[in-house]
Protein backbone atom coordinates (compact mmCIF):
# COMPACT_ATOMS: atom_id res chain seq x y z
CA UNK A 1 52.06 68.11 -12.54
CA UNK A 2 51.77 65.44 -15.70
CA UNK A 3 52.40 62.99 -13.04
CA UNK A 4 49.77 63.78 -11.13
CA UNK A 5 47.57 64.38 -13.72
CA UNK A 6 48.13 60.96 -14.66
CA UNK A 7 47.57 59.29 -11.25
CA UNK A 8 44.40 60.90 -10.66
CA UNK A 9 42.58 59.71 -14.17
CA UNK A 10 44.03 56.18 -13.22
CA UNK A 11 42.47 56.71 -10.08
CA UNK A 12 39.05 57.76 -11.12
CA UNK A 13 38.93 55.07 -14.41
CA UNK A 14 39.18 52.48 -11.41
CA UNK A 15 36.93 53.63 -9.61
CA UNK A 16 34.19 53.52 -12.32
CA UNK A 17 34.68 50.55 -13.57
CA UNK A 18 34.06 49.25 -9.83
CA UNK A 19 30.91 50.81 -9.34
CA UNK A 20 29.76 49.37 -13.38
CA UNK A 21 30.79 46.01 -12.34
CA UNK A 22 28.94 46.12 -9.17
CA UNK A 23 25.84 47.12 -10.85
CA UNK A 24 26.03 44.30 -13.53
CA UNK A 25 26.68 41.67 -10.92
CA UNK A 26 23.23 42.28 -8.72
CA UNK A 27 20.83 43.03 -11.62
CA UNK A 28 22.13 39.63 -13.09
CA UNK A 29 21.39 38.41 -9.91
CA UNK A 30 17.95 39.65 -10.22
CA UNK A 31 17.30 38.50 -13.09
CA UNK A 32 18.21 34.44 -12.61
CA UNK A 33 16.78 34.28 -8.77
CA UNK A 34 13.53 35.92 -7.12
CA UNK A 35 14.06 38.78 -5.84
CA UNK A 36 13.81 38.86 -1.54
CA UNK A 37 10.57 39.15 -0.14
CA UNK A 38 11.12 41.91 2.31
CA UNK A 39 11.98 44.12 -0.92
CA UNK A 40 8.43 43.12 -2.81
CA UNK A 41 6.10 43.40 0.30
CA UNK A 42 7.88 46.64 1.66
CA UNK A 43 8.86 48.59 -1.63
CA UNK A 44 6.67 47.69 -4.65
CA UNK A 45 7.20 50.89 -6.35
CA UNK A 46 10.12 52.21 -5.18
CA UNK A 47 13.35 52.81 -7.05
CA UNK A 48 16.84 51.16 -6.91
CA UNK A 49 19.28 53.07 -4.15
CA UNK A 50 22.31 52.94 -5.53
CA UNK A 51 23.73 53.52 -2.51
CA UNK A 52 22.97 50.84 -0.03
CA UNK A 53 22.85 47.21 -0.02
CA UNK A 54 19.72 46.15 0.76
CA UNK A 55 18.05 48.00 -2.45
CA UNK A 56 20.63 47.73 -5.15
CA UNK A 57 18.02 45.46 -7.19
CA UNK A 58 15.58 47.45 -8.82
CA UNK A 59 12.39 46.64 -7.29
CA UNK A 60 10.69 47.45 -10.44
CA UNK A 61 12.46 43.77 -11.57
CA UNK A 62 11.68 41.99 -8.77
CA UNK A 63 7.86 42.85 -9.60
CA UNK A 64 7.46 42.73 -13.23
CA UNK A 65 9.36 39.36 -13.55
CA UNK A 66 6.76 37.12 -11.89
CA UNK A 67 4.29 39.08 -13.66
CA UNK A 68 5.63 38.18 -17.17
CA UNK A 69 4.60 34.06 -16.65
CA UNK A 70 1.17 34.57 -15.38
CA UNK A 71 0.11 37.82 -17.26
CA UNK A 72 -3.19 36.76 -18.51
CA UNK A 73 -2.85 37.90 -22.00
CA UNK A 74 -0.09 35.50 -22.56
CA UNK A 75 -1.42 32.75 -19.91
CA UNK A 76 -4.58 33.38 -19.01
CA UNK A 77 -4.92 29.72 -17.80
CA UNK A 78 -2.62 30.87 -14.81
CA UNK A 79 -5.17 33.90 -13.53
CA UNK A 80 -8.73 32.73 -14.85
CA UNK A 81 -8.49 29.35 -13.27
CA UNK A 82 -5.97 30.44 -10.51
CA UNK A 83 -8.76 29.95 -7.25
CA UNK A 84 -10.41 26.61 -8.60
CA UNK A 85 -8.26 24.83 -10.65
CA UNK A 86 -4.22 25.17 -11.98
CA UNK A 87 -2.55 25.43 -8.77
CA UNK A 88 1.10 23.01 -9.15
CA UNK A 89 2.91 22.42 -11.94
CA UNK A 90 3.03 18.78 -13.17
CA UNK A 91 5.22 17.59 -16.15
CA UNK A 92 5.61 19.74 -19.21
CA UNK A 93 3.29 22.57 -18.75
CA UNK A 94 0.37 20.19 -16.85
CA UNK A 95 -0.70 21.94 -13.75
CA UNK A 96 -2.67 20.18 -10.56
CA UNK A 97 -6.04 21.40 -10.23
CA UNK A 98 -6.62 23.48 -6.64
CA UNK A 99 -10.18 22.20 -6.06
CA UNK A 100 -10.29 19.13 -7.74
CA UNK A 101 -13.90 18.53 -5.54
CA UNK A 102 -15.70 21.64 -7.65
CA UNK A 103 -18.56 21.07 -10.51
CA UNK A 104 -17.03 23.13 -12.70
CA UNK A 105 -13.41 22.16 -12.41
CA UNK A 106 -11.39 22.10 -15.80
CA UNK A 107 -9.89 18.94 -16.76
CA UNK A 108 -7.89 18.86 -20.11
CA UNK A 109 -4.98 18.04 -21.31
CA UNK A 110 -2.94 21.39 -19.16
CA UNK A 111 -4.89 20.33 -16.16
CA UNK A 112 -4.92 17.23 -14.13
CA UNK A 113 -6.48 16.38 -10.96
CA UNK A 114 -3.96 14.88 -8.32
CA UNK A 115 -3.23 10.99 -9.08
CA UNK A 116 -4.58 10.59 -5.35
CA UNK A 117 -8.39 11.84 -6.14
CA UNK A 118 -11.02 9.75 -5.73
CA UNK A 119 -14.26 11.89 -5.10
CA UNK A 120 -16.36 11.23 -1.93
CA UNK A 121 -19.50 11.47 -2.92
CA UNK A 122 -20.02 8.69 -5.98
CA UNK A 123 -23.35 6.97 -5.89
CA UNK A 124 -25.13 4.56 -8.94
CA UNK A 125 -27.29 6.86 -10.73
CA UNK A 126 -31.03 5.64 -11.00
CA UNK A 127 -30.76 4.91 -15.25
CA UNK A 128 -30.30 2.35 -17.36
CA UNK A 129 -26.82 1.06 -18.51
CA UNK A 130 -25.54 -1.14 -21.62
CA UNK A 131 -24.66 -3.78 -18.48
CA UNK A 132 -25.76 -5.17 -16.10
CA UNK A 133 -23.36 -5.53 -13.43
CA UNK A 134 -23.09 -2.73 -10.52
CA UNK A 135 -19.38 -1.48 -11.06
CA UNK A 136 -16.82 1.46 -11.07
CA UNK A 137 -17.99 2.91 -14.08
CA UNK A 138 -22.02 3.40 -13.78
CA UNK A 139 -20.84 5.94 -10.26
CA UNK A 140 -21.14 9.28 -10.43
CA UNK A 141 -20.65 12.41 -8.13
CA UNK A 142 -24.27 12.93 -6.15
CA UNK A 143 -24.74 16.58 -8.02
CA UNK A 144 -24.37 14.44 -11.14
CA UNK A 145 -26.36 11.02 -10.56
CA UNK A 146 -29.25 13.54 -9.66
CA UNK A 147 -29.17 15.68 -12.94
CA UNK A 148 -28.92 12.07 -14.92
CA UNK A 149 -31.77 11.07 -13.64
CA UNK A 150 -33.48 13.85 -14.68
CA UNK A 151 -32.35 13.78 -18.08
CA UNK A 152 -32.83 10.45 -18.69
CA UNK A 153 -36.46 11.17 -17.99
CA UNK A 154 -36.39 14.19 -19.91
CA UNK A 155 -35.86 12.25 -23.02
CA UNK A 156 -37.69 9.56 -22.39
CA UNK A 157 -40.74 12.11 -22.24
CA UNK A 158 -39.86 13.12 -26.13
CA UNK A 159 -39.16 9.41 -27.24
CA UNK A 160 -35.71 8.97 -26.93
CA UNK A 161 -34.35 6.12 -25.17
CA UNK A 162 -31.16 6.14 -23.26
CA UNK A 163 -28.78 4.16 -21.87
CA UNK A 164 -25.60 4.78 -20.18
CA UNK A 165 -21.99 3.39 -21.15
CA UNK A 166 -18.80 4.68 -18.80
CA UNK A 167 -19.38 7.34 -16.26
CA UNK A 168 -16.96 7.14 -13.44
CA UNK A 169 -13.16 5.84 -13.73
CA UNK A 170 -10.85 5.83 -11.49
CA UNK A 171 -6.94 6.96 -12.02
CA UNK A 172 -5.82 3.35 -12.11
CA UNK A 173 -8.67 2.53 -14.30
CA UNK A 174 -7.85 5.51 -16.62
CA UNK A 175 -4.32 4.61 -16.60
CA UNK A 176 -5.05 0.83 -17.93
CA UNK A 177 -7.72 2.39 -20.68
CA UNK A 178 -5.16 4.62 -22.38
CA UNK A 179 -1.92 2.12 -22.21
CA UNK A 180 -4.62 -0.38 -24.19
CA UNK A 181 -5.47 2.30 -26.84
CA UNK A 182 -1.56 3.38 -26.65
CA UNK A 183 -0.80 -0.37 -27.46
CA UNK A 184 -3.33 -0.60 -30.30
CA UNK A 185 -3.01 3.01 -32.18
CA UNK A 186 0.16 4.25 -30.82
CA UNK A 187 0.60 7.05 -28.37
CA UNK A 188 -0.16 10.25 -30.29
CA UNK A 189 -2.85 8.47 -31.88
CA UNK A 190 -4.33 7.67 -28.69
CA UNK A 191 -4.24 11.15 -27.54
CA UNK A 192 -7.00 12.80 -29.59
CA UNK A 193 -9.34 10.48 -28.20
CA UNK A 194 -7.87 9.24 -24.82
CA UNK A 195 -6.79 11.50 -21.91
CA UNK A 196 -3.53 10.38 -20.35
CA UNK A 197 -4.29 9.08 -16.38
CA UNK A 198 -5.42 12.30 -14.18
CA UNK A 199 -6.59 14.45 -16.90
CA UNK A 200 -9.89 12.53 -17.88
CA UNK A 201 -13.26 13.80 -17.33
CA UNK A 202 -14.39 10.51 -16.18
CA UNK A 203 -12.30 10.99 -13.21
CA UNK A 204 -14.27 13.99 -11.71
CA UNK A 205 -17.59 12.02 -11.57
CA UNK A 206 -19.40 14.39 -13.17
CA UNK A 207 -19.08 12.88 -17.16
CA UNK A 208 -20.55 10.14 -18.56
CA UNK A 209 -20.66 8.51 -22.32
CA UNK A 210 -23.81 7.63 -23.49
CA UNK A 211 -25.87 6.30 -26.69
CA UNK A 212 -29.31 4.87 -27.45
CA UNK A 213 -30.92 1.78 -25.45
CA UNK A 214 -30.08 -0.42 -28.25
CA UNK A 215 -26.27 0.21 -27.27
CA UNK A 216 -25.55 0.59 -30.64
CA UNK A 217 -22.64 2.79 -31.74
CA UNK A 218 -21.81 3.04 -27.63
CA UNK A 219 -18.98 5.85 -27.58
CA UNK A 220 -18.29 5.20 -31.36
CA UNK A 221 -18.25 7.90 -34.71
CA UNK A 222 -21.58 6.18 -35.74
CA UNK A 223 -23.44 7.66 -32.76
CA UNK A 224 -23.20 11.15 -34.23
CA UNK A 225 -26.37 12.19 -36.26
CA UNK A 226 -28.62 9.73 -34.26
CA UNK A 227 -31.74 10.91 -32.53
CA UNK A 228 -30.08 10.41 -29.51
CA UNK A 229 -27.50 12.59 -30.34
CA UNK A 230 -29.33 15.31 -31.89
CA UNK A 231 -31.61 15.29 -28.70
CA UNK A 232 -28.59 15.72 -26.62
CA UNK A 233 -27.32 18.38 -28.44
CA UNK A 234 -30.37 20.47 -28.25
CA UNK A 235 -31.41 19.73 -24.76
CA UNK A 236 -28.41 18.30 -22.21
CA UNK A 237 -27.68 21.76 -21.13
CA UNK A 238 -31.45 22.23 -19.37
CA UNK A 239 -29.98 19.77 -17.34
CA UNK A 240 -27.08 21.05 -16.46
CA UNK A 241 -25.03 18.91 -18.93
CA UNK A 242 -23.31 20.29 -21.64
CA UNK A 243 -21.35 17.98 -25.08
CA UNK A 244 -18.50 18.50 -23.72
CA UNK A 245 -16.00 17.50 -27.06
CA UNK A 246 -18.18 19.51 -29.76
CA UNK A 247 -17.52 18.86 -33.60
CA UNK A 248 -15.40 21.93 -34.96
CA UNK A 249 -13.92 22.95 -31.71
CA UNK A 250 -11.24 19.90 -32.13
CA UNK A 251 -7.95 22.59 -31.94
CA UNK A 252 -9.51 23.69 -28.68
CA UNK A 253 -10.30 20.74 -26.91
CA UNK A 254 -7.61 18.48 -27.63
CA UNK A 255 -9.76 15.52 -28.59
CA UNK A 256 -12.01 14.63 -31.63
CA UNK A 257 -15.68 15.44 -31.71
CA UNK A 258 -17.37 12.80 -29.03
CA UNK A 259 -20.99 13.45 -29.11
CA UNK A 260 -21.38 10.97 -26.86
CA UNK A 261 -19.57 12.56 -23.73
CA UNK A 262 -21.91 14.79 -21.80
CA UNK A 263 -20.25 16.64 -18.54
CA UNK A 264 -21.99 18.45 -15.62
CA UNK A 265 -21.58 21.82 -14.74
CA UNK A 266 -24.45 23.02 -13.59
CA UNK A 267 -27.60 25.07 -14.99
CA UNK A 268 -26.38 28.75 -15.39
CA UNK A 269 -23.05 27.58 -17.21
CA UNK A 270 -24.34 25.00 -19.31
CA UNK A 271 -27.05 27.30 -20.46
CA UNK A 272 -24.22 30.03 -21.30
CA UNK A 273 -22.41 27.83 -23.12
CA UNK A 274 -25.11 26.12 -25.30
CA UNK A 275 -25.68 29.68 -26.02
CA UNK A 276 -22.46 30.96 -26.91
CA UNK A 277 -21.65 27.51 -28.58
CA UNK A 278 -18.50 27.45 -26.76
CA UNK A 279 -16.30 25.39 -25.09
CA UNK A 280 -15.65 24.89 -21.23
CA UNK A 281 -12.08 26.23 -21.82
CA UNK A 282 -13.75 29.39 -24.48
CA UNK A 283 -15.98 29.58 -21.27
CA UNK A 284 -12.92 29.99 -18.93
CA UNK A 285 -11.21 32.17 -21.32
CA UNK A 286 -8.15 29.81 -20.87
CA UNK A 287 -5.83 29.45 -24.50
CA UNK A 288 -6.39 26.45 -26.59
CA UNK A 289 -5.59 23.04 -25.73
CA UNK A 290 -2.31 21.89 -27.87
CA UNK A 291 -3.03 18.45 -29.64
């Protein structure tokens, strides 16, 4: 009877440890690969059946883990931006705009346009430039050239005299500009006030830098506090521009305070963000920009 006894606790030990072992395997499983497609399209919210196959991992895994990396309390880059601009990763936590072609696509230092983008629609904007020669940087996106135009006059009509300095740039041209300031200042230097190719402004076609007619101070610290400036501040956004780099807002943005960079986004946003005083990415509700 002891004998027995015996065989049949052996017997059922074995048998448990089995079924533990089993369990551990597939939820590890779970946990290091996505979980198959057929179980998140057919049974979101059902539980694990223990006692087939094809549901041993617990759905409730297979749904909450993709959750946890684009939850938009901890990235809300991932879901606010999701349908017009991060769309592929690209390098350490740089992701490819979607719609690289829209006016009020987010360019920073987490988002890049492709390498490839060049936009279709650059024309040379009816204003005044520190040079004379008809080049690269006076384009700009049609949307853009028009609202320049407009500006330009805008502030002509109140005395202040404008004049443009770098609008468009290209991702080979962007590529030379920051290895030059790399070379001169060093590369974390260069990055508060250089983007690295694909993640400038100037390669949308709807920024430019500018400063008074004189050309003084052209995309330089001195330009800050001019009437130029000042007028920009106050009144770029009834034109659908907006200073895109504000002074204070440096953690945010990435870059130092460039009052000299205006970017289009249209009417209605520019106008809610002159009045909020925020930031394109405060705007988009995306987290701050890491220096």
């Amino acid at each position: 009877m002891n004998t027995k006894m015996k065989v049949s606790i052996s017997i059922l030990i074995a048998a448990s440890v089995v079924a533990l072992t089993g369990c551990g395997d597939k939820q590890e499983a779970a946990s290091s690969s996505p979980a198959p497609t057929t179980a998140v399209t057919t049974q979101p919210t059902s539980s694990p059946n223990t006692g087939g196959q094809a549901s041993a991992t617990p759905i409730s895994q297979a749904t909450t883990t993709p959750a946890a990396s684009t939850k938009p309390g901890a990235s809300p880059t991932g879901k606010a931006l999701a349908t017009s601009s991060p769309a592929a990763t690209k390098g350490d936590a740089v992701q490819v705009v979607a719609n690289p072609t829209s006016v009020t696509v987010l360019v920073n230092k987490q988002n890049s346009l492709p390498s490839s983008y060049e936009p279709s629609d650059l024309v040379y904007p009816n204003i005044p430039f520190t040079f004379k020669e008809k080049i690269e940087k006076r384009k700009m996106r049609q949307v853009a050239a028009t609202a320049i135009e407009k500006l330009f006059a805008g502030a002509e009509k109140d005395g202040i005299h404008l004049a443009g300095v770098s609008a468009y740039r290209s991702y080979v041209t962007q590529k030379s500009v920051f290895e030059r300031y790399v070379s001169i200042d060093g590369e974390e230097k260069a990055k508060t006030y250089s983007a690295v190719p694909g993640t400038s402004e100037h390669e949308t076609g709807l920024a430019i830098d500018v400063t008074g007619s004189n050309g003084k101070c052209a995309a330089e610290d001195c330009f800050g506090g001019t009437k130029e400036a000042v007028w920009l501040e106050k009144h770029a956004y009834e034109y659908g521009f907006i200073i895109r780099y504000p002074k204070g807002k440096e953690g945010i943005t990435g870059y130092q305070y460039e009052p000299w960079h205006i970017r289009y986004v249209g009417n209605d946003i520019a106008k809610e963000i002159q009045t909020k005083n925020v930031t394109l990415e405060e705007y988009f509700r995306t987290v701050p920009v890491a220096k």
